[in-house]
N, C-alpha and C. Protein backbone atom coordinates (compact mmCIF):
# COMPACT_ATOMS: atom_id res chain seq x y z
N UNK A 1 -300.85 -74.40 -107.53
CA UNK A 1 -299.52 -73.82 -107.46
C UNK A 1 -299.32 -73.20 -106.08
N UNK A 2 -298.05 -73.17 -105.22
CA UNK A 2 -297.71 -72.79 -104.33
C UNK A 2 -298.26 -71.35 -104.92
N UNK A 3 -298.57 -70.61 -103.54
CA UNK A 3 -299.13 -69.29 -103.54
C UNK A 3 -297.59 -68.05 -103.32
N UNK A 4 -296.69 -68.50 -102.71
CA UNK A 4 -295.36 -68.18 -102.56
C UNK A 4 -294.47 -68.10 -103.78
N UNK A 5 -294.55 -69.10 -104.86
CA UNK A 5 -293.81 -69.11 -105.90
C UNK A 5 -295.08 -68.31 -107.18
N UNK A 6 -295.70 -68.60 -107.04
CA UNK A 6 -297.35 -67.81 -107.78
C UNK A 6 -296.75 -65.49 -107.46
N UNK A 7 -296.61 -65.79 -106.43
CA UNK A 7 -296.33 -64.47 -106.27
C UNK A 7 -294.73 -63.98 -106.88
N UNK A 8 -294.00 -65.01 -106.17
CA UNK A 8 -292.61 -64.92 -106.66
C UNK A 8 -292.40 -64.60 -108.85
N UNK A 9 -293.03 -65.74 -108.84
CA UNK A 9 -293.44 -65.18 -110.68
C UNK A 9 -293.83 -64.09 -111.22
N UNK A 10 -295.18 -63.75 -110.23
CA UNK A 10 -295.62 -62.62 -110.84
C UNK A 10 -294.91 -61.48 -110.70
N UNK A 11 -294.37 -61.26 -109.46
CA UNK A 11 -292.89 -60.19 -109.10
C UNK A 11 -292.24 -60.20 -110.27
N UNK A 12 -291.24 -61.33 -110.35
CA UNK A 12 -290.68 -61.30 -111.64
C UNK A 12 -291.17 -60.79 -113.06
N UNK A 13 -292.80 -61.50 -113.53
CA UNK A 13 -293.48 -60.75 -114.05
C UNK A 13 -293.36 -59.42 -114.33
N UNK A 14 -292.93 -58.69 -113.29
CA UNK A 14 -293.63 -57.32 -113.53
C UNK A 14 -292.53 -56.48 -113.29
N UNK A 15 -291.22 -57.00 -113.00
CA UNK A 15 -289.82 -56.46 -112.22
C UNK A 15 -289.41 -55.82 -113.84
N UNK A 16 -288.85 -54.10 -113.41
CA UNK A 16 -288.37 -53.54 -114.38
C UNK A 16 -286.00 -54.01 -114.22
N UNK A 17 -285.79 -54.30 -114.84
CA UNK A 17 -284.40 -54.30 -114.75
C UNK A 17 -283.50 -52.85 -114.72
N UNK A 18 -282.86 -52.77 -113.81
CA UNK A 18 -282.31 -51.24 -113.64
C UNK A 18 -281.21 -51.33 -113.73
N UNK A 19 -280.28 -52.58 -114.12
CA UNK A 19 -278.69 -52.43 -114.76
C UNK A 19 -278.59 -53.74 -115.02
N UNK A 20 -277.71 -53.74 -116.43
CA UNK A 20 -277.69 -54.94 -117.05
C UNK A 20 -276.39 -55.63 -116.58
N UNK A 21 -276.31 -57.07 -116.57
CA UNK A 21 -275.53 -57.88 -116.21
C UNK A 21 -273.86 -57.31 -115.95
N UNK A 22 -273.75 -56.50 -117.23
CA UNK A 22 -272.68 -56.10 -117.72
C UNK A 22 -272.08 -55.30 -116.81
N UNK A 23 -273.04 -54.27 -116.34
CA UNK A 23 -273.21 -52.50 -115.60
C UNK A 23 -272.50 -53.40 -114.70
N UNK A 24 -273.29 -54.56 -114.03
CA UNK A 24 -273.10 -54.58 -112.23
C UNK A 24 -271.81 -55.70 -112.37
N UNK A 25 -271.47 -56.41 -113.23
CA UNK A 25 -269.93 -56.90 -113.58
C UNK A 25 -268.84 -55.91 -113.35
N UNK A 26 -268.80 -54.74 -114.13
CA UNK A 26 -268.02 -53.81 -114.33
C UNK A 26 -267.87 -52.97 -112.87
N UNK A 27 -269.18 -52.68 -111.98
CA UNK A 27 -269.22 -51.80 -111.00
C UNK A 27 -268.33 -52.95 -109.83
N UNK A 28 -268.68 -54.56 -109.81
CA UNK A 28 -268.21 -54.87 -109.23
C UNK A 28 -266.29 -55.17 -109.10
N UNK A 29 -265.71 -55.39 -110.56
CA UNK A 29 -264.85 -55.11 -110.84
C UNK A 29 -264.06 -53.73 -110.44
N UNK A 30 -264.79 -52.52 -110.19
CA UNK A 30 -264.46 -51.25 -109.90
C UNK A 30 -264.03 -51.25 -108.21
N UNK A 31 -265.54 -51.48 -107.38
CA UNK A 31 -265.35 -51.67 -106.03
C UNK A 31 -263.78 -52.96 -105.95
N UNK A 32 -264.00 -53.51 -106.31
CA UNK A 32 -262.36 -54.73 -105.88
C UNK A 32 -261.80 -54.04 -106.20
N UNK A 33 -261.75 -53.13 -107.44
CA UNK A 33 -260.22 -52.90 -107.42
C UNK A 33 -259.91 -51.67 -106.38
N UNK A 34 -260.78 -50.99 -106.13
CA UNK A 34 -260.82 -49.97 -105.29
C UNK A 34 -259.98 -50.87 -103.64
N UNK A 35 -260.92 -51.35 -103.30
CA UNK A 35 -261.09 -52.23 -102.22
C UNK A 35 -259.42 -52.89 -102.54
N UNK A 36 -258.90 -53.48 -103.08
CA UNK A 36 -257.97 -54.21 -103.37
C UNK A 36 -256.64 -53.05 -103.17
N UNK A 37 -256.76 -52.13 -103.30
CA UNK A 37 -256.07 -50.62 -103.59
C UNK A 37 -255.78 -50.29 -102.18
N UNK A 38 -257.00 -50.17 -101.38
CA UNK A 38 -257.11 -49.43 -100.74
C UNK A 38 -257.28 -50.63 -98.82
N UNK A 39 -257.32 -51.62 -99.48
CA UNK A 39 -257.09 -52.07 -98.30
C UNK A 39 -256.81 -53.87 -98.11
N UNK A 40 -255.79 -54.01 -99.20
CA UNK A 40 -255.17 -55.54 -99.14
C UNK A 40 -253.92 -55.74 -98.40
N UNK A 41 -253.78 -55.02 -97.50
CA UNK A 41 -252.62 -55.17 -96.78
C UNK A 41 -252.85 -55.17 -94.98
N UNK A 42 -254.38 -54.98 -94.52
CA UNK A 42 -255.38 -54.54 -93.79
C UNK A 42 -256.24 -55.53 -93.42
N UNK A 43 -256.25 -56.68 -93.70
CA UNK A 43 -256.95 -57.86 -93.73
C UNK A 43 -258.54 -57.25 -93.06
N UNK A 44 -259.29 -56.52 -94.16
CA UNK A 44 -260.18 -56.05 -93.75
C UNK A 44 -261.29 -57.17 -92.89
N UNK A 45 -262.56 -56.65 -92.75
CA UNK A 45 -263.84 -56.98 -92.83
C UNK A 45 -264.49 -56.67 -93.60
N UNK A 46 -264.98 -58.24 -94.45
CA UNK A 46 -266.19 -58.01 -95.36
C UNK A 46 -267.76 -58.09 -94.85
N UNK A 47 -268.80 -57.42 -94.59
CA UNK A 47 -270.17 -57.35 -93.79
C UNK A 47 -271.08 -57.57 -95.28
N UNK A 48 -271.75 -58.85 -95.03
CA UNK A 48 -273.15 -58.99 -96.16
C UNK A 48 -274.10 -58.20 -95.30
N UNK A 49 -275.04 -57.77 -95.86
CA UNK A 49 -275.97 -58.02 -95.19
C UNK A 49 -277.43 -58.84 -95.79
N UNK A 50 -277.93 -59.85 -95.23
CA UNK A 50 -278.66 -60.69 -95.56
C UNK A 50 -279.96 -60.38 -95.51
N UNK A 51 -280.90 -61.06 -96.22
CA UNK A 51 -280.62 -62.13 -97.39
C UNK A 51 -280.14 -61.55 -98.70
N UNK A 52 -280.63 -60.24 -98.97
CA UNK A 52 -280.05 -59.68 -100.52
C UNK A 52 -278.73 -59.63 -100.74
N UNK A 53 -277.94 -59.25 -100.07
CA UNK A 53 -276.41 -59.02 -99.88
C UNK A 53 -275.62 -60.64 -100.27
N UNK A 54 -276.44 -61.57 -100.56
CA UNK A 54 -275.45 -62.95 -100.20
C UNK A 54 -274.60 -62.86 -101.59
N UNK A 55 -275.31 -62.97 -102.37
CA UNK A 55 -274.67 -63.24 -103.85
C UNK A 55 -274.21 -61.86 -103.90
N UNK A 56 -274.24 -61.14 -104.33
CA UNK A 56 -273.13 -59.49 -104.24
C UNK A 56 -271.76 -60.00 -103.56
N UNK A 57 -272.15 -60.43 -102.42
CA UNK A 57 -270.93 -60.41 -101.08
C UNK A 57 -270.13 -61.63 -102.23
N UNK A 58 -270.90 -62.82 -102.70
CA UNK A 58 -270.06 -63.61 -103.28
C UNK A 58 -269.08 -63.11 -104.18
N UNK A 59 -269.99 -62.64 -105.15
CA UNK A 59 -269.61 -61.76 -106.17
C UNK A 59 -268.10 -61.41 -106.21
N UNK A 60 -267.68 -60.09 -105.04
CA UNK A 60 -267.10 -59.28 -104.66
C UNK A 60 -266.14 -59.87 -104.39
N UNK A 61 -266.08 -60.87 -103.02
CA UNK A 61 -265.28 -62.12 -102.83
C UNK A 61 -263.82 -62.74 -103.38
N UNK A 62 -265.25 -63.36 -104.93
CA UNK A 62 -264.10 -63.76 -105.81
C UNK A 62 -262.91 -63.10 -106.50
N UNK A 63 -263.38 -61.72 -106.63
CA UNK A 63 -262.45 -60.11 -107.23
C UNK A 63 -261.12 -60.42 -106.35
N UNK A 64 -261.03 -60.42 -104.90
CA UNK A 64 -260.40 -60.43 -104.24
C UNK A 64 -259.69 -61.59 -103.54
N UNK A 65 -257.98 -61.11 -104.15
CA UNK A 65 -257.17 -62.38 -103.59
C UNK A 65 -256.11 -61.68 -102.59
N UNK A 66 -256.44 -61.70 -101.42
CA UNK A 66 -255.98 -61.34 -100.04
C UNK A 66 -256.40 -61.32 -98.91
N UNK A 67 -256.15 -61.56 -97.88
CA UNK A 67 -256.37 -62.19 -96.71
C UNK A 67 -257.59 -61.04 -96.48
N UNK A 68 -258.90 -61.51 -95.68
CA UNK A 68 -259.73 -60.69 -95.25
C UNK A 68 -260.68 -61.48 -94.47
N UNK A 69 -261.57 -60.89 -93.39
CA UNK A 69 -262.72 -61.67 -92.78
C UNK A 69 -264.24 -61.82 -93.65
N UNK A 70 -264.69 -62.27 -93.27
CA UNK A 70 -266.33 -62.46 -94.02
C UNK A 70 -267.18 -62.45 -92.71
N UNK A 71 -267.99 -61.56 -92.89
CA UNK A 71 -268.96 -62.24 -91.72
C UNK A 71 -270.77 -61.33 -92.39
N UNK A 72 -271.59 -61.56 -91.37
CA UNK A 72 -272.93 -60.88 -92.04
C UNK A 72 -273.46 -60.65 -90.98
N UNK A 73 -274.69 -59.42 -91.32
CA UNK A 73 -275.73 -58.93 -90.25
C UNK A 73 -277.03 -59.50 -90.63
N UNK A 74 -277.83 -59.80 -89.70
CA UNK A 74 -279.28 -60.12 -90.55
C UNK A 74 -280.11 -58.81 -90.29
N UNK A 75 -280.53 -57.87 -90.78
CA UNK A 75 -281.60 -57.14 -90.26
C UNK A 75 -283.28 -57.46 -90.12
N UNK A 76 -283.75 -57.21 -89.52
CA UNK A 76 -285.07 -57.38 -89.68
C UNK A 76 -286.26 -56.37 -89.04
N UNK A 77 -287.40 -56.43 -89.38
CA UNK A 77 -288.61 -55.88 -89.09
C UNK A 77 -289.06 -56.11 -88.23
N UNK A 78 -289.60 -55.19 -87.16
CA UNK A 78 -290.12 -55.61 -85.91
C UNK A 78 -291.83 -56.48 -86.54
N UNK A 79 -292.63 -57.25 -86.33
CA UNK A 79 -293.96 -57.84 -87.16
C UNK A 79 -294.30 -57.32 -88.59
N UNK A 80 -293.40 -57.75 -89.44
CA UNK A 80 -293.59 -57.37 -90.63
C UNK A 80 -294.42 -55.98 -91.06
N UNK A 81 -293.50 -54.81 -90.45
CA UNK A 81 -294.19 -53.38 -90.21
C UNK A 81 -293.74 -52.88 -91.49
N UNK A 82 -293.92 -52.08 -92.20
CA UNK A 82 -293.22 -51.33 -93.48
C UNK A 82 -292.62 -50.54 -93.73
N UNK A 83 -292.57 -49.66 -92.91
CA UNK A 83 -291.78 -48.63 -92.56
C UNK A 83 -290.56 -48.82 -91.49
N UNK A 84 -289.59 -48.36 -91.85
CA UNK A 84 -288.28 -48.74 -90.97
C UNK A 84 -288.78 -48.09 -89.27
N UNK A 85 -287.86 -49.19 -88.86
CA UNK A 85 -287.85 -48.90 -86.84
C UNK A 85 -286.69 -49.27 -86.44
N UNK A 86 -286.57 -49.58 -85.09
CA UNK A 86 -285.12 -50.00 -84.78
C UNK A 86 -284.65 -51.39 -85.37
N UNK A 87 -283.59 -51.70 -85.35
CA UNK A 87 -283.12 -53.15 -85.87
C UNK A 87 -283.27 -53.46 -84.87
């Protein structure tokens, strides 16, 4: 077995769930409408930030029917260090 997906499983394995499907439906429903309220006339900027942010950003997206930008940041780790440093 790939050693990458071997780990990826066992993550999963062992991942506690901290809001159910429903919670983060509803929260996302909340932010649009907020967002939709507060700035559909503004052709905002939407910022992912990647890779976790992709599906959320989709998510959010679809809530919203009015003109707006999309764009994303990638952040990253200076040599896979663990503790935060500069971007």
């Amino acid at each position: 077995m790939n050693r990458h997906l071997h780990e990826a499983e066992q993550i999963r394995a062992n991942a506690t769930c901290l809001h159910s499907a429903e919670a983060v439906t509803q929260a996302l429903d909340q932010m649009a409408a907020q967002i939709t309220a507060d700035l559909s006339d503004k052709n905002p900027l939407l910022l992912g930030v990647m890779n976790g942010g992709l599906l959320p950003l989709s998510y959010l997206m679809q809530r919203l029917d009015f003109p707006l930008t999309i764009d994303y940041v990638h952040a990253t780790r200076s040599q896979e260090d663990l503790t935060g440093k500069e971007l």
